[in-house]
PDB file of N, CA and C in Angstrom:
ATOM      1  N   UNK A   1     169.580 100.391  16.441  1.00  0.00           N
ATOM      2  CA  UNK A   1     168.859  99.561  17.375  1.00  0.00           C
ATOM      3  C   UNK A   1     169.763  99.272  18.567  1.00  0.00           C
ATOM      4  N   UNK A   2     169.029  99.516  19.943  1.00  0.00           N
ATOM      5  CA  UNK A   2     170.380  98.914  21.223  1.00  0.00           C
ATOM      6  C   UNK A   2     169.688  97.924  21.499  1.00  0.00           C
ATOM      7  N   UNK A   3     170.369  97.040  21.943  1.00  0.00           N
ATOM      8  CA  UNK A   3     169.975  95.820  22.590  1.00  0.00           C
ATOM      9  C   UNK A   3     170.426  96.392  24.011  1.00  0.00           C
ATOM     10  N   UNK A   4     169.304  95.905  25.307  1.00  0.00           N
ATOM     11  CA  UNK A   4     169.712  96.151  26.467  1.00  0.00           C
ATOM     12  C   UNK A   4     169.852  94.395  27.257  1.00  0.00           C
ATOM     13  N   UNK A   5     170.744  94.223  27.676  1.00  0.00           N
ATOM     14  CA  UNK A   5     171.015  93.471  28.279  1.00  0.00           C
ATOM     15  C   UNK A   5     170.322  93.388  29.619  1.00  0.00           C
ATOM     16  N   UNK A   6     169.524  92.479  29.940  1.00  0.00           N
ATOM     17  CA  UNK A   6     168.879  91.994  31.402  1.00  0.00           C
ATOM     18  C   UNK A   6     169.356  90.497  32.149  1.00  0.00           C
ATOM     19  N   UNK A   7     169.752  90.737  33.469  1.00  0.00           N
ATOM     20  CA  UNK A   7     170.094  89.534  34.047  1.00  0.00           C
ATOM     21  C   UNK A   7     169.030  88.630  34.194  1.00  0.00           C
ATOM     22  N   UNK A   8     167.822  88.918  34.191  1.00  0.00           N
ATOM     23  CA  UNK A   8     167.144  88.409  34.101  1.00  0.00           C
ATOM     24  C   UNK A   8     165.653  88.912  33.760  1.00  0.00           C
ATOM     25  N   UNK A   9     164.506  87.701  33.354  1.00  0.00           N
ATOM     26  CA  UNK A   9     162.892  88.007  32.648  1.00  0.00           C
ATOM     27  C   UNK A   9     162.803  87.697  33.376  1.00  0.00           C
ATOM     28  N   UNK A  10     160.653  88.083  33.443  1.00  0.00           N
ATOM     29  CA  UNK A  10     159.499  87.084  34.370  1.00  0.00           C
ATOM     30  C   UNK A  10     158.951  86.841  33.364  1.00  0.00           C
ATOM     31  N   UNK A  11     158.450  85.353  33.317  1.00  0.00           N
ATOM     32  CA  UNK A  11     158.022  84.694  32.403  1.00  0.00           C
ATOM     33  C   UNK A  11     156.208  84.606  33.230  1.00  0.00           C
ATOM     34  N   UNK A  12     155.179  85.172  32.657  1.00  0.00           N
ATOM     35  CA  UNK A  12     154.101  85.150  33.319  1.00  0.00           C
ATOM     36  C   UNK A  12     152.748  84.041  32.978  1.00  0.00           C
ATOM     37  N   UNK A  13     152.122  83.335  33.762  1.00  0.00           N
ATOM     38  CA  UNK A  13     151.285  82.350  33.060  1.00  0.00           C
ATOM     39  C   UNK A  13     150.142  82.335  33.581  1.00  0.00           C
ATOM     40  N   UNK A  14     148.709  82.946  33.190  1.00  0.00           N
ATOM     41  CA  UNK A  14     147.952  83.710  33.765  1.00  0.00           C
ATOM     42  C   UNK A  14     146.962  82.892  33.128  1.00  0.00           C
ATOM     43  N   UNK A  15     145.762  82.487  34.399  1.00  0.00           N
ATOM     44  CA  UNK A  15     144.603  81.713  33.972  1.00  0.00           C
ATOM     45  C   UNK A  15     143.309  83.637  33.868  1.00  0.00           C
ATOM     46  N   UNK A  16     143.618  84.551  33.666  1.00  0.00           N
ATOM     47  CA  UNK A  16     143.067  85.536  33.823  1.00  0.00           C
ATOM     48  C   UNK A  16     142.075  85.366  34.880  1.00  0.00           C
ATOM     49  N   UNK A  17     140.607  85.524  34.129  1.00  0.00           N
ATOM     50  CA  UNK A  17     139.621  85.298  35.348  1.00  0.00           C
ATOM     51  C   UNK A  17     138.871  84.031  35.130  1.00  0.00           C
ATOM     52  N   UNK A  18     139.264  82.967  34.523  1.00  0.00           N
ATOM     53  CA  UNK A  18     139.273  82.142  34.090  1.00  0.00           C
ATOM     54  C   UNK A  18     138.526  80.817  35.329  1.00  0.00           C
ATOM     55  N   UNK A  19     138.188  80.096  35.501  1.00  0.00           N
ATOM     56  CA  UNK A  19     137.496  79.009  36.070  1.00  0.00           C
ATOM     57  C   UNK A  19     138.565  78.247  36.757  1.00  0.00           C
ATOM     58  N   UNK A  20     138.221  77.451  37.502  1.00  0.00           N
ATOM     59  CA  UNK A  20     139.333  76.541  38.650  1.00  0.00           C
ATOM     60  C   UNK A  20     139.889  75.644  37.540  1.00  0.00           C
ATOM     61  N   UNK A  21     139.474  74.980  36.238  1.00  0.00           N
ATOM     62  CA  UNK A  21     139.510  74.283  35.470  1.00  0.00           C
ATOM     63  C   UNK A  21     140.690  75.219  34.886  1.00  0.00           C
ATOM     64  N   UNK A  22     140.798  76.374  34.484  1.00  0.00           N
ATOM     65  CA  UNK A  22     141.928  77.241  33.642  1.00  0.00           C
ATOM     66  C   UNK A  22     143.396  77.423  34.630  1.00  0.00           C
ATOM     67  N   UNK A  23     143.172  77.613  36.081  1.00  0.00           N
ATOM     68  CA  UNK A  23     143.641  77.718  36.884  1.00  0.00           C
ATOM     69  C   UNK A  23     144.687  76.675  37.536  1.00  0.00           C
ATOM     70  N   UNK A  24     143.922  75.385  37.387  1.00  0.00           N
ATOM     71  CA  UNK A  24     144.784  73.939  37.133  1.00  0.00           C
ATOM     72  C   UNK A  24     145.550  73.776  36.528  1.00  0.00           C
ATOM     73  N   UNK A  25     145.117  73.930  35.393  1.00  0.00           N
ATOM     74  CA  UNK A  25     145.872  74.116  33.780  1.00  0.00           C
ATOM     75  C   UNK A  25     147.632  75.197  33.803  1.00  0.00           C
ATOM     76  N   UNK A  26     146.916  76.590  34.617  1.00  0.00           N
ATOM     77  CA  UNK A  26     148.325  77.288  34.935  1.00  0.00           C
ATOM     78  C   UNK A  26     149.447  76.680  36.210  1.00  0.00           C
ATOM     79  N   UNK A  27     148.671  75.593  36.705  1.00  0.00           N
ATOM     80  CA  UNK A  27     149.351  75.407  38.024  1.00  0.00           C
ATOM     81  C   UNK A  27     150.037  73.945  37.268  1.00  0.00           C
ATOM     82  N   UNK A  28     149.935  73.090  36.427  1.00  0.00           N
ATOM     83  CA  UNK A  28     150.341  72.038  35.636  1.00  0.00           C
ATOM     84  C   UNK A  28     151.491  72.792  34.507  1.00  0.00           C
ATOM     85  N   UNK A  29     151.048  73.900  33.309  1.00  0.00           N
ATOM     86  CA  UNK A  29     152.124  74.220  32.967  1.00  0.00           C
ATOM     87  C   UNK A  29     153.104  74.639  33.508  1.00  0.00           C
ATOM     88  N   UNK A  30     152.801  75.680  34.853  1.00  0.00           N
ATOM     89  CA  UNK A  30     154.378  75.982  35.073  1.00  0.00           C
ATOM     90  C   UNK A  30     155.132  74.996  35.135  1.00  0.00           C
ATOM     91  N   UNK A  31     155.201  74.050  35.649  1.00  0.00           N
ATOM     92  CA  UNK A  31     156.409  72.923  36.142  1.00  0.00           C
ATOM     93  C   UNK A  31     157.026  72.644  34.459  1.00  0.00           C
ATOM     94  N   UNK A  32     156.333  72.371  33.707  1.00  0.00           N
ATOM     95  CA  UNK A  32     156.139  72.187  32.274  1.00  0.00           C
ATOM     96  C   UNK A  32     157.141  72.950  31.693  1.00  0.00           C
ATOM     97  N   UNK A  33     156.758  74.409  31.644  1.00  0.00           N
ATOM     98  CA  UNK A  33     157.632  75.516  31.303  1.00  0.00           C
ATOM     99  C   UNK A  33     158.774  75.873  32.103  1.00  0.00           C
ATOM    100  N   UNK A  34     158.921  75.510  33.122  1.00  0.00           N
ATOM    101  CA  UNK A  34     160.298  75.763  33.851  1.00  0.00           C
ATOM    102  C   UNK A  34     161.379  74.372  33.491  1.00  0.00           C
ATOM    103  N   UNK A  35     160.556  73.188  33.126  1.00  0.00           N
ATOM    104  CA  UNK A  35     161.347  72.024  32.240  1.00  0.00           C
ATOM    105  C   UNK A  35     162.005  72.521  31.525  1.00  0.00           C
ATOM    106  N   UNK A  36     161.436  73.020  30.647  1.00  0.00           N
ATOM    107  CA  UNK A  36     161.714  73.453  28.947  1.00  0.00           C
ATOM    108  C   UNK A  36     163.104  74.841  28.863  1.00  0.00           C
ATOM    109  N   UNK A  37     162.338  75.224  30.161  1.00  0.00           N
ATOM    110  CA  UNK A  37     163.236  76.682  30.316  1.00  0.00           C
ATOM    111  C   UNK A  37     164.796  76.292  30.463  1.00  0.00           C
ATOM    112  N   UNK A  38     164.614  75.091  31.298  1.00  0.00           N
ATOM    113  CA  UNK A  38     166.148  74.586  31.759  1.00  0.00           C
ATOM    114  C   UNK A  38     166.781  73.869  30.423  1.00  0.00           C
ATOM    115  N   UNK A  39     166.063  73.234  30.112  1.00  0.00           N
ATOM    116  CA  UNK A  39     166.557  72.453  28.425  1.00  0.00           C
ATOM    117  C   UNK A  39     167.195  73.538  27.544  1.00  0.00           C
ATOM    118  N   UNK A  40     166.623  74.853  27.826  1.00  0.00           N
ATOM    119  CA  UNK A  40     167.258  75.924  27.116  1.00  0.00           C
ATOM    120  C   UNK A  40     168.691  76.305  27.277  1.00  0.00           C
ATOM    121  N   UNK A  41     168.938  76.251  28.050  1.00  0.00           N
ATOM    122  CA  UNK A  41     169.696  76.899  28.631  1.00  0.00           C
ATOM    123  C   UNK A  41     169.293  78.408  29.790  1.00  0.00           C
ATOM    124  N   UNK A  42     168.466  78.044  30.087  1.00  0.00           N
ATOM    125  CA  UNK A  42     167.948  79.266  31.101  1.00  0.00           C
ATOM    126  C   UNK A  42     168.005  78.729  32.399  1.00  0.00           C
ATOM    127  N   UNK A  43     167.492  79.212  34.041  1.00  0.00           N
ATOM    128  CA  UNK A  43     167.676  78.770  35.361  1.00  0.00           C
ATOM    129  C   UNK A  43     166.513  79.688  35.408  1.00  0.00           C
ATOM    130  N   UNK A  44     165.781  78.604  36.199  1.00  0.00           N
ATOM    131  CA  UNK A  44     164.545  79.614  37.269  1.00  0.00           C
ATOM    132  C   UNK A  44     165.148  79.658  38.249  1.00  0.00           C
ATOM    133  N   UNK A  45     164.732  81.212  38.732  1.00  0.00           N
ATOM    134  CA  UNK A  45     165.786  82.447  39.962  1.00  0.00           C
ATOM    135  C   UNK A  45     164.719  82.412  40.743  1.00  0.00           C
ATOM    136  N   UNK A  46     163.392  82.270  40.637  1.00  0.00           N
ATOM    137  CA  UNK A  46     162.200  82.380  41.697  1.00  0.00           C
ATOM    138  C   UNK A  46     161.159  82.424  40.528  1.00  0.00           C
ATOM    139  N   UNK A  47     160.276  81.593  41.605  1.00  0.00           N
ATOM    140  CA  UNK A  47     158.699  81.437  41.354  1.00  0.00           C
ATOM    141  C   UNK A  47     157.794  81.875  41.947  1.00  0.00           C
ATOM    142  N   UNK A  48     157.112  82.630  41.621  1.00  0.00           N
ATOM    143  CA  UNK A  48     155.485  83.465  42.486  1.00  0.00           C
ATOM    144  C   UNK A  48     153.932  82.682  41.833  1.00  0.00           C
ATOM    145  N   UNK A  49     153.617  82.384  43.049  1.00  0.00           N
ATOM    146  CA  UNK A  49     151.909  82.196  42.800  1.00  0.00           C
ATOM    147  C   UNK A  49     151.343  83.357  43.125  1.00  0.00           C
ATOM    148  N   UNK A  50     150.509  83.494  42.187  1.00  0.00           N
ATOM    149  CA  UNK A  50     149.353  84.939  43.018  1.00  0.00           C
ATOM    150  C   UNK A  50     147.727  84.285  42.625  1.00  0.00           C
ATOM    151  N   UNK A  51     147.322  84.684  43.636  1.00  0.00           N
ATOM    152  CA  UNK A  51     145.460  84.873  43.738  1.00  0.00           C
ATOM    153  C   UNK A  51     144.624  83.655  43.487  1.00  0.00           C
ATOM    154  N   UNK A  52     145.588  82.205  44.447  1.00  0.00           N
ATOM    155  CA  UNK A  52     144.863  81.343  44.801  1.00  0.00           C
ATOM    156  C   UNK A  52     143.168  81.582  44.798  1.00  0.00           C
ATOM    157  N   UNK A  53     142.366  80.702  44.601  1.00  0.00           N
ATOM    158  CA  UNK A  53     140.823  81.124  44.826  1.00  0.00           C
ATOM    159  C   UNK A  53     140.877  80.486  46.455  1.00  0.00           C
ATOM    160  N   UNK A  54     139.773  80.877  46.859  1.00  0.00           N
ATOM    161  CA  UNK A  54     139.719  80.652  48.428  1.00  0.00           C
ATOM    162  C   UNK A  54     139.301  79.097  48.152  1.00  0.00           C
ATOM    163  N   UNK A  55     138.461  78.516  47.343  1.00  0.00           N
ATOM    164  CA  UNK A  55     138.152  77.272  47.992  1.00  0.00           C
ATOM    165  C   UNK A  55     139.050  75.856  47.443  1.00  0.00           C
ATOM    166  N   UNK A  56     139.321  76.220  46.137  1.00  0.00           N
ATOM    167  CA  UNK A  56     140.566  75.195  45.635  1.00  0.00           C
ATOM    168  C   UNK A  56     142.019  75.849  45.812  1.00  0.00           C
ATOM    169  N   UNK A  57     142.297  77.008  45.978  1.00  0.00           N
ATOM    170  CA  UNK A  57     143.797  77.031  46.141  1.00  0.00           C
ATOM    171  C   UNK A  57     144.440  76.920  44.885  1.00  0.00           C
ATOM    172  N   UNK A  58     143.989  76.988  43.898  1.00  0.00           N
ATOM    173  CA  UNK A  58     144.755  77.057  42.530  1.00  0.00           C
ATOM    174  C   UNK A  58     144.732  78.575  41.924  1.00  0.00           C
ATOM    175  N   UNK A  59     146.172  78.319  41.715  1.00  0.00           N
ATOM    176  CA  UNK A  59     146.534  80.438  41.609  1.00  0.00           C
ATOM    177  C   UNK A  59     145.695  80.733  40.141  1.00  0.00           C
ATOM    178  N   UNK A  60     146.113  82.093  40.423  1.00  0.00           N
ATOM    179  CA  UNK A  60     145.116  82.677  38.713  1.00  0.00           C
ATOM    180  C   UNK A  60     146.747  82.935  37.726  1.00  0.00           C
ATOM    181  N   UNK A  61     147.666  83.375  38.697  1.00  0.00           N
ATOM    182  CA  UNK A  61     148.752  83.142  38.115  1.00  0.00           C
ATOM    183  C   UNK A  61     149.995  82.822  38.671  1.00  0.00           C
ATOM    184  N   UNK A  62     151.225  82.835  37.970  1.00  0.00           N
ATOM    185  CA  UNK A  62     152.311  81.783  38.204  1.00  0.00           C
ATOM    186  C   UNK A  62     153.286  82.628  37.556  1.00  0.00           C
ATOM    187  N   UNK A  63     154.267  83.135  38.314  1.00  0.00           N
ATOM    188  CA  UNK A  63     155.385  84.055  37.699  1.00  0.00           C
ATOM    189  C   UNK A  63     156.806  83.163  37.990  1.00  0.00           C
ATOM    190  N   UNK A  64     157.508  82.973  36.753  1.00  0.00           N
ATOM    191  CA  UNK A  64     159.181  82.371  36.819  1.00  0.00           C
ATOM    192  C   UNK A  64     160.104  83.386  36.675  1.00  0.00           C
ATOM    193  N   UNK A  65     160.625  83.584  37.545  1.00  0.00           N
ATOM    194  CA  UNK A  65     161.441  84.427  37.067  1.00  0.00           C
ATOM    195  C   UNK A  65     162.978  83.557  36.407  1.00  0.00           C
ATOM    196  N   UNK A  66     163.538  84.145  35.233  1.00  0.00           N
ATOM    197  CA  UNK A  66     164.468  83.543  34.515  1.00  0.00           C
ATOM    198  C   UNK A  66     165.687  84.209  34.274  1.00  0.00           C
ATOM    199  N   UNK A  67     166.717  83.196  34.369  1.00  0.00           N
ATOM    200  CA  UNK A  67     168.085  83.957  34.798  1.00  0.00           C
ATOM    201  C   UNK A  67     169.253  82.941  33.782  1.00  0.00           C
ATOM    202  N   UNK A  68     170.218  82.762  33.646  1.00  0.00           N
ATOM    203  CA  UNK A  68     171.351  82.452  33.572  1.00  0.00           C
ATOM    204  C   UNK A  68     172.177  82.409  32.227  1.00  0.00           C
ATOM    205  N   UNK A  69     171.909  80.979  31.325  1.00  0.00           N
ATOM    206  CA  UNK A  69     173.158  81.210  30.003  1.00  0.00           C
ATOM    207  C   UNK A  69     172.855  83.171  29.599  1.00  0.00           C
ATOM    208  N   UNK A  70     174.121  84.109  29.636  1.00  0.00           N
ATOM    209  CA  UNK A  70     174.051  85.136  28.787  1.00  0.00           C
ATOM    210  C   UNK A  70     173.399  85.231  27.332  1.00  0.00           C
ATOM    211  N   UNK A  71     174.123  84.132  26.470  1.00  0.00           N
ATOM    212  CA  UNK A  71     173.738  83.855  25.231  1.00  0.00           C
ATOM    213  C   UNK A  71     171.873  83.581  25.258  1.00  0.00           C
ATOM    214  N   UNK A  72     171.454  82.890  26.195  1.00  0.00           N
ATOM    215  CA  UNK A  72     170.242  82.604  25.972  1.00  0.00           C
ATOM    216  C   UNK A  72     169.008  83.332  26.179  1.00  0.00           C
ATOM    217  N   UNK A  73     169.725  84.339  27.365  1.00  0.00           N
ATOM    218  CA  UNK A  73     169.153  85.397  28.160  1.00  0.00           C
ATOM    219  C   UNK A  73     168.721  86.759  26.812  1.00  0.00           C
ATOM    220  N   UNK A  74     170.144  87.402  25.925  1.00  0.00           N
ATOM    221  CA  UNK A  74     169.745  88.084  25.172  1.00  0.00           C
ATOM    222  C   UNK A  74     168.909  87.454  24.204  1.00  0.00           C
ATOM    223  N   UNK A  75     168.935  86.013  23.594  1.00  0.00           N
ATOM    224  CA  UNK A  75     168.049  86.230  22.789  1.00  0.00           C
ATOM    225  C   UNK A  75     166.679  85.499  23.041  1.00  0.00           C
ATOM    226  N   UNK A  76     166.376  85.534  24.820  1.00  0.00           N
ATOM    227  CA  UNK A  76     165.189  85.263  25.314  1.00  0.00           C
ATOM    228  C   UNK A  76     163.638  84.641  24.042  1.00  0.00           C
ATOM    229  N   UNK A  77     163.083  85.622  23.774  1.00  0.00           N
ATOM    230  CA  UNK A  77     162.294  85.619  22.806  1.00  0.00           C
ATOM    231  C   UNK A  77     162.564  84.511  21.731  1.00  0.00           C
ATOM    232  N   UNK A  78     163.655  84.182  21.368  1.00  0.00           N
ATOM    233  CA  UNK A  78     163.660  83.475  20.440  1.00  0.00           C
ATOM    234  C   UNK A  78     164.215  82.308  20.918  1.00  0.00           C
ATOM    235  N   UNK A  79     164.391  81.735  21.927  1.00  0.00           N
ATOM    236  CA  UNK A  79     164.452  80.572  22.576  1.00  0.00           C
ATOM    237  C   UNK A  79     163.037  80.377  23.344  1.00  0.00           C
ATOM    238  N   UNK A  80     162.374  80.663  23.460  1.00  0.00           N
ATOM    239  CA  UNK A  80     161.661  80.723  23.713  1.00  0.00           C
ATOM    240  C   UNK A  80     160.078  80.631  23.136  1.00  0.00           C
ATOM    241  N   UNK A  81     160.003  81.239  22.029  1.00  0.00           N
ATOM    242  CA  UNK A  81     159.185  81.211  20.614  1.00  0.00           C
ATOM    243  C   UNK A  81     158.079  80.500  20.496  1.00  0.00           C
ATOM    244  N   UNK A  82     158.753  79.039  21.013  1.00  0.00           N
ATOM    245  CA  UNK A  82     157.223  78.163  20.186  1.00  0.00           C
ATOM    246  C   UNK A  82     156.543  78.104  21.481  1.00  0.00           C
ATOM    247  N   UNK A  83     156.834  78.754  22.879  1.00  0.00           N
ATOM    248  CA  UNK A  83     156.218  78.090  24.018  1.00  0.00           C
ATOM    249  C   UNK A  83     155.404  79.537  24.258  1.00  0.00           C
ATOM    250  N   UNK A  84     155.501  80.821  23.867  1.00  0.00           N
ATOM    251  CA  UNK A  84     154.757  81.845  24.141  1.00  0.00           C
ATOM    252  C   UNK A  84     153.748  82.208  23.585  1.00  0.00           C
ATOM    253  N   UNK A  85     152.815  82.577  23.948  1.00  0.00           N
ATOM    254  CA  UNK A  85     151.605  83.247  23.080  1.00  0.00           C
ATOM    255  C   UNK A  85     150.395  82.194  24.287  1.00  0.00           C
ATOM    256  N   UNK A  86     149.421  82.140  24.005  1.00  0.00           N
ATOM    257  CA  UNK A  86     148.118  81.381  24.166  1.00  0.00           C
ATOM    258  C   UNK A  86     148.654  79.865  24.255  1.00  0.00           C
ATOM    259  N   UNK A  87     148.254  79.945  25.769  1.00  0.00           N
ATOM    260  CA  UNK A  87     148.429  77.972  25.403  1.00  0.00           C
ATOM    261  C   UNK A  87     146.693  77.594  25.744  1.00  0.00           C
ATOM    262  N   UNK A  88     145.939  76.308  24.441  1.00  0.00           N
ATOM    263  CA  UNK A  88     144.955  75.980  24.974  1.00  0.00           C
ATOM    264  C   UNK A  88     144.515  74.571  25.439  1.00  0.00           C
ATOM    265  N   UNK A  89     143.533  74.610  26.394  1.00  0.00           N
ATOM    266  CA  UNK A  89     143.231  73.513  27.461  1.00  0.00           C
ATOM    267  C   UNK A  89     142.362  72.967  26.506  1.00  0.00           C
ATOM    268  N   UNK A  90     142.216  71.484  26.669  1.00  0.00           N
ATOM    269  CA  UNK A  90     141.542  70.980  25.985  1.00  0.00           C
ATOM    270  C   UNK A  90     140.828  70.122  26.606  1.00  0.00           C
ATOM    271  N   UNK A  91     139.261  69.477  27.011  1.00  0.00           N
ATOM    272  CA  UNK A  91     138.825  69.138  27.546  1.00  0.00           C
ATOM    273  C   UNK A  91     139.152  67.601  27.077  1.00  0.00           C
ATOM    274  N   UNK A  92     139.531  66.397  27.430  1.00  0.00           N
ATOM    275  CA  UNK A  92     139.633  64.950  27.230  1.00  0.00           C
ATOM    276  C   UNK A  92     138.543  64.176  28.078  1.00  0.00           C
ATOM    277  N   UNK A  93     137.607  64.679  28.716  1.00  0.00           N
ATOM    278  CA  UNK A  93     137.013  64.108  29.432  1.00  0.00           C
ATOM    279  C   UNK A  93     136.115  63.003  28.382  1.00  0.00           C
ATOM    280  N   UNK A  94     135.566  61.863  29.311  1.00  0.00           N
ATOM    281  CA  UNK A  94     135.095  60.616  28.579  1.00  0.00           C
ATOM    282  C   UNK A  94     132.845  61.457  28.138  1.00  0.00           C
ATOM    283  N   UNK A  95     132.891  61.297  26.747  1.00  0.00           N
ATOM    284  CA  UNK A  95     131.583  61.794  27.051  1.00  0.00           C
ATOM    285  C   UNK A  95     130.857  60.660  26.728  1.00  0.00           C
ATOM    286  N   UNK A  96     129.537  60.074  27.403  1.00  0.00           N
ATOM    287  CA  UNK A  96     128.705  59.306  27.155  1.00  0.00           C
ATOM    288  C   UNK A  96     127.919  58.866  25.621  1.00  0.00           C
ATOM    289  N   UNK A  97     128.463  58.227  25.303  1.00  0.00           N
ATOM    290  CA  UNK A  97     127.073  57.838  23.766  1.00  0.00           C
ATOM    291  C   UNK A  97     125.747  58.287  23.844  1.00  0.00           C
ATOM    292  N   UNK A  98     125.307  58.052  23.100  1.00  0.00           N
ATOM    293  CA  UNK A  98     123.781  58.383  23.204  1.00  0.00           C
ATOM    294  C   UNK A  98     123.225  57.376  22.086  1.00  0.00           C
TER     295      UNK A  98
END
């Protein structure tokens, strides 16, 4: 097995084609996940928005790019672990009785 060494990942957070409501949601976690990233031992090197909608301005996605501890960098994935995969939105809104 080689391990290849990278100075740095893009960490990607994608409301797909998802509603202004999913889109919020990606524009709230990043800040979230670039917290967590630093608690790691990692540094965000640059951040990309892509494909704002024209009338709210909330991207469809949100790219970090991630850079720094060596140690943390190779074993990316596993510092990383509990924050990857599917994150889901959950509606809290107040609903009326009936």
């Amino acid at each position: 097995m080689t391990i290849h060494q990278h100075s740095s990942w893009e960490l990607q957070i994608s409301a797909g084609t998802g509603p202004v409501e999913v889109r919020r949601f990606v524009a709230a976690l990043a800040p979230a996940l670039a917290e967590r990233c630093g608690e790691r031992g990692l540094q965000i090197l640059d951040t990309r928005s892509d494909g704002g909608g024209e009338q709210d301005g909330e991207p469809r996605s949100v790219s970090l790019r991630l850079g720094g501890d060596p140690q943390a960098l190779a074993m990316i994935e596993l510092v990383l672990a509990d924050q990857l995969g599917t994150h889901e939105l959950i509606d809290d809104a107040r609903r009326e009785r009936r």
